[in-house]
C-alpha atoms as a PDB file:
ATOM      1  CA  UNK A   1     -13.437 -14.194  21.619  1.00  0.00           C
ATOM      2  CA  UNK A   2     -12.958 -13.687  17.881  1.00  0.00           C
ATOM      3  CA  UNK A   3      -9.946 -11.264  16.772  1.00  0.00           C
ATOM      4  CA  UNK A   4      -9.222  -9.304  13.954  1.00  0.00           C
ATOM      5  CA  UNK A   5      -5.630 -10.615  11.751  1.00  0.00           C
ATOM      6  CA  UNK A   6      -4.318 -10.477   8.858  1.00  0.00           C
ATOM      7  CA  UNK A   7      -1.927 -12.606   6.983  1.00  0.00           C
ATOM      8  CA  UNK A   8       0.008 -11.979   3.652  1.00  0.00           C
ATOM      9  CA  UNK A   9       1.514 -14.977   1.664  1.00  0.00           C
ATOM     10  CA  UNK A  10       3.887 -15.014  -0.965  1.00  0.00           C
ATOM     11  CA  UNK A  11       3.570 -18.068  -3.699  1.00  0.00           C
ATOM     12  CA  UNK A  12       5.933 -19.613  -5.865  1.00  0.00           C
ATOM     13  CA  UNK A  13       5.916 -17.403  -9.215  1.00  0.00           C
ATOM     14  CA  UNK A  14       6.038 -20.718 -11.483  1.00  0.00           C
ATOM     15  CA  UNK A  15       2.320 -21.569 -10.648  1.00  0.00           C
ATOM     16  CA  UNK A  16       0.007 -21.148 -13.307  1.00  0.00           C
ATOM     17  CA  UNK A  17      -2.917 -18.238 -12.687  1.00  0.00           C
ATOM     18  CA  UNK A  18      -5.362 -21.018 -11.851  1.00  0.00           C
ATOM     19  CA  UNK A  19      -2.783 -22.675  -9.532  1.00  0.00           C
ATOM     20  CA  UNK A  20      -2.583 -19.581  -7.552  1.00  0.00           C
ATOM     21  CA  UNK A  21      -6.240 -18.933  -7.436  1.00  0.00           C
ATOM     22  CA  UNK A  22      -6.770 -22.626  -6.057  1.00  0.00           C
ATOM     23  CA  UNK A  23      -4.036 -22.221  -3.416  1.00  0.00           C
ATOM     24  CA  UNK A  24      -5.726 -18.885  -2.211  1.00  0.00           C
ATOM     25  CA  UNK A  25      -9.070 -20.736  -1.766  1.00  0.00           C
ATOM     26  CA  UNK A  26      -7.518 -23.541  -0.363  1.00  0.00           C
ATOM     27  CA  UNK A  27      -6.218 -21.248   2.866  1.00  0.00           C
ATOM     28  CA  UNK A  28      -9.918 -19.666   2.376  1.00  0.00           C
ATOM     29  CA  UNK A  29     -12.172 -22.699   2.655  1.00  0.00           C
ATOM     30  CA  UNK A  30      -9.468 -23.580   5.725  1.00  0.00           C
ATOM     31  CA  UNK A  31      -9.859 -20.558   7.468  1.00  0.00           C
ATOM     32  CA  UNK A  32     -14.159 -20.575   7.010  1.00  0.00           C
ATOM     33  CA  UNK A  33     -14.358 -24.223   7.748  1.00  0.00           C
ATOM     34  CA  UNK A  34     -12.280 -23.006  11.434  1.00  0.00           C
ATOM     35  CA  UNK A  35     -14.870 -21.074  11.870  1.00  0.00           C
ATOM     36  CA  UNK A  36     -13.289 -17.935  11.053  1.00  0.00           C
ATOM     37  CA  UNK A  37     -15.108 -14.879   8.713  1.00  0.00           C
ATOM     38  CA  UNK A  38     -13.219 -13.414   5.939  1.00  0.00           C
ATOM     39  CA  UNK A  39     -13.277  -9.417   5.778  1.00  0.00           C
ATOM     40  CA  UNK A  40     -11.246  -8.807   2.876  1.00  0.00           C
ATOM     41  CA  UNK A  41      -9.434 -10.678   0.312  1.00  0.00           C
ATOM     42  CA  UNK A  42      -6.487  -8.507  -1.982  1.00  0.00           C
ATOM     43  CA  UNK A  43      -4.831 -10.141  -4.659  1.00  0.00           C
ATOM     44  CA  UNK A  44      -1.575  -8.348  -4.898  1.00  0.00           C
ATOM     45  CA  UNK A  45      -0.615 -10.336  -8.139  1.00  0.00           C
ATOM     46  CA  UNK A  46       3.044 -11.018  -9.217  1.00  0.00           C
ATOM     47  CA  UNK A  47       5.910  -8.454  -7.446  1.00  0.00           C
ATOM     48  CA  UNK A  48       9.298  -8.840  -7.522  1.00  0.00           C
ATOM     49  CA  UNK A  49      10.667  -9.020  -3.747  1.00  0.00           C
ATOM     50  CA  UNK A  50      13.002  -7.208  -1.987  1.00  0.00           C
ATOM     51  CA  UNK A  51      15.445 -10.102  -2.025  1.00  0.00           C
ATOM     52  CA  UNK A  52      15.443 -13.646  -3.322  1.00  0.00           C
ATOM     53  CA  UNK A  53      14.227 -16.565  -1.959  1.00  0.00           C
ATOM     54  CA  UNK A  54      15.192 -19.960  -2.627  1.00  0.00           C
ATOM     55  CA  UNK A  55      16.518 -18.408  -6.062  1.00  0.00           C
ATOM     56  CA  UNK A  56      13.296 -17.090  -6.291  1.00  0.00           C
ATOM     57  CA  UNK A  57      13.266 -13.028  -7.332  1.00  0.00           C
ATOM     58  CA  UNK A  58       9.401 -12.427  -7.808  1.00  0.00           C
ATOM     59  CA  UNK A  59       6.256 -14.480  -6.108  1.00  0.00           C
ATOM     60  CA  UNK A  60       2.224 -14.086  -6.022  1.00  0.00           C
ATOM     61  CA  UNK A  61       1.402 -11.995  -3.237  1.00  0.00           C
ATOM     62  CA  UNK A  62      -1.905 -12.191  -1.380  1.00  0.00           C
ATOM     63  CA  UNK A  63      -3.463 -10.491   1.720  1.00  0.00           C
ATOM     64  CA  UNK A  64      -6.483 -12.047   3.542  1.00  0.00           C
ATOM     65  CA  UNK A  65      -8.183 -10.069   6.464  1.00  0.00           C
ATOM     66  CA  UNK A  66     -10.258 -12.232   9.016  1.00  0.00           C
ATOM     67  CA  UNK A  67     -12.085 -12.335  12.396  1.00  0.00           C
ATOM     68  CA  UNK A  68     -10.979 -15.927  14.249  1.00  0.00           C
ATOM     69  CA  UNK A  69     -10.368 -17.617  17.534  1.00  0.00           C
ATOM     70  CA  UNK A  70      -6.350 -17.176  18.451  1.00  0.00           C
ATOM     71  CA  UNK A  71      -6.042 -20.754  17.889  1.00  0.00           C
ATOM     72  CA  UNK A  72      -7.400 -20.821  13.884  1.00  0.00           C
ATOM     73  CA  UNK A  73      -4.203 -18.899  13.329  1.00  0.00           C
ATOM     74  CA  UNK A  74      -1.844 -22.121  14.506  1.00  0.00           C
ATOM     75  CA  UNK A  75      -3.325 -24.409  12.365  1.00  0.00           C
ATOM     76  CA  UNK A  76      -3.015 -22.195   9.470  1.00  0.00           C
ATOM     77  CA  UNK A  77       0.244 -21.527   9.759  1.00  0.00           C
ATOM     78  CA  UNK A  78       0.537 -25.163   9.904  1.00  0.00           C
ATOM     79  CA  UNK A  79      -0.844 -25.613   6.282  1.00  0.00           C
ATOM     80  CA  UNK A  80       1.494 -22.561   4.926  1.00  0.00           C
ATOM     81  CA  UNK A  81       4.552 -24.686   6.423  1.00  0.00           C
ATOM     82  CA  UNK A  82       3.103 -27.656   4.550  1.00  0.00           C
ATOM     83  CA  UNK A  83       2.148 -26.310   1.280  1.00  0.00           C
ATOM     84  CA  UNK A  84       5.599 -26.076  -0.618  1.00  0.00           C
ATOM     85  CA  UNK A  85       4.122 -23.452  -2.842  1.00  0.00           C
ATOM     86  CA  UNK A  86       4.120 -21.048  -0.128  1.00  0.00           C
ATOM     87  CA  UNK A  87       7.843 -19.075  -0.001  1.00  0.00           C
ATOM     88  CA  UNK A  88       6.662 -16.693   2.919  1.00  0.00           C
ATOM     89  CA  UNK A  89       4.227 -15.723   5.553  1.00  0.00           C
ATOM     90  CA  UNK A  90       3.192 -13.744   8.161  1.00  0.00           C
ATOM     91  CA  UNK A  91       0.148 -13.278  10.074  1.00  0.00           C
ATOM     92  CA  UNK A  92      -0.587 -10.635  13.091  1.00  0.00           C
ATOM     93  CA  UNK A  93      -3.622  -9.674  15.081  1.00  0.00           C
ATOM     94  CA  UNK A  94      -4.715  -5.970  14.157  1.00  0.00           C
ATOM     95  CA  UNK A  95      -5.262  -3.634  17.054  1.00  0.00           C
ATOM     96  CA  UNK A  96      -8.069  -1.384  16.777  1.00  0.00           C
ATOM     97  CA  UNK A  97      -6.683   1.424  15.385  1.00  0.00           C
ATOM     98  CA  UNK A  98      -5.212  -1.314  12.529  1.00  0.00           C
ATOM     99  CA  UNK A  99      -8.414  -2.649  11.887  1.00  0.00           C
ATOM    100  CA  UNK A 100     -10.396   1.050  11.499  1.00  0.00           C
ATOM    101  CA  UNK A 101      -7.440   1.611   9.190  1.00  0.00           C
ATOM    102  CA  UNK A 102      -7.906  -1.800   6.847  1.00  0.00           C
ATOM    103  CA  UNK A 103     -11.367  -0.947   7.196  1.00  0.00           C
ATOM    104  CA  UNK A 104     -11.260   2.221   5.774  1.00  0.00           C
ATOM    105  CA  UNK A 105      -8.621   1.016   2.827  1.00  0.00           C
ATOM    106  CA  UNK A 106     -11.617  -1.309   2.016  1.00  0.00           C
ATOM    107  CA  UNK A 107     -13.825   0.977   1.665  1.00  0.00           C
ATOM    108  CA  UNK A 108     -11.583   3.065  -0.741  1.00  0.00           C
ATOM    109  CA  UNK A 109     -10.821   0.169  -2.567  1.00  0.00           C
ATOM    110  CA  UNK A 110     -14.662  -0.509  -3.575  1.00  0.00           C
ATOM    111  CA  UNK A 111     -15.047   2.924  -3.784  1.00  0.00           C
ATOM    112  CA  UNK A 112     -12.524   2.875  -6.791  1.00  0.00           C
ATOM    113  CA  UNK A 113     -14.161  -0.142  -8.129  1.00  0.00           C
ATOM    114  CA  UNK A 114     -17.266   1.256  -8.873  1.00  0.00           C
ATOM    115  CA  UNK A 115     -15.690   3.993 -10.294  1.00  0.00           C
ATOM    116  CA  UNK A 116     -13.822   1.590 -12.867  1.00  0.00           C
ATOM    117  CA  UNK A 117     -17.351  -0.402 -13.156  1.00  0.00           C
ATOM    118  CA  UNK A 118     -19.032   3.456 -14.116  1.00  0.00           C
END
């Protein structure tokens, strides 16, 4: 039975743009060759946290929405613990009132899009 998560990840800020671009496909092609299907990508870009990490004060943020079997989530928290460029994650399954409201979000967020395109 496929659920709906989410997971945000915050990268190291001294990666390059293409560096963080890679990493972000690299959880991507992970998560599709699982099996999973990605809903949504959001590239947050570079924020300064709300405290530092590792002597870290800022990091790439990055949102990825996805439908998966429960166990696709295990081994990709696996990879973030591997990865050293990852500082922090977290990952949850969306209820259904979560998942009408990231659905929803999307759809204002292309909305605006084509506005900007216009």
């Amino acid at each position: 039975m496929l659920k709906n998560y989410e997971t945000v990840f915050i990268l190291t800020p001294v990666l390059s743009d293409a560096q963080m671009k890679e990493t972000v496909a690299k959880f991507k092609d992970l998560l599709v060759k699982e099996g999973a299907e990605i809903v949504n990508e959001e590239n947050w870009g570079l924020k300064k946290m709300a405290y530092p990490i590792g002597k870290k004060s800022t990091g790439f943020y990055s949102l990825l929405q996805f439908n998966a079997e429960p166990t696709v989530v295990a081994k990709l928290e696996t990879q973030y613990r591997r990865d050293e460029r990852v500082i922090r994650f977290l990952t949850f399954a969306l209820d259904k009132y979560a998942a009408e409201y990231a659905a929803k979000r999307k759809s204002v967020k292309s909305t605006k899009e084509v506005v900007k395109e216009s």
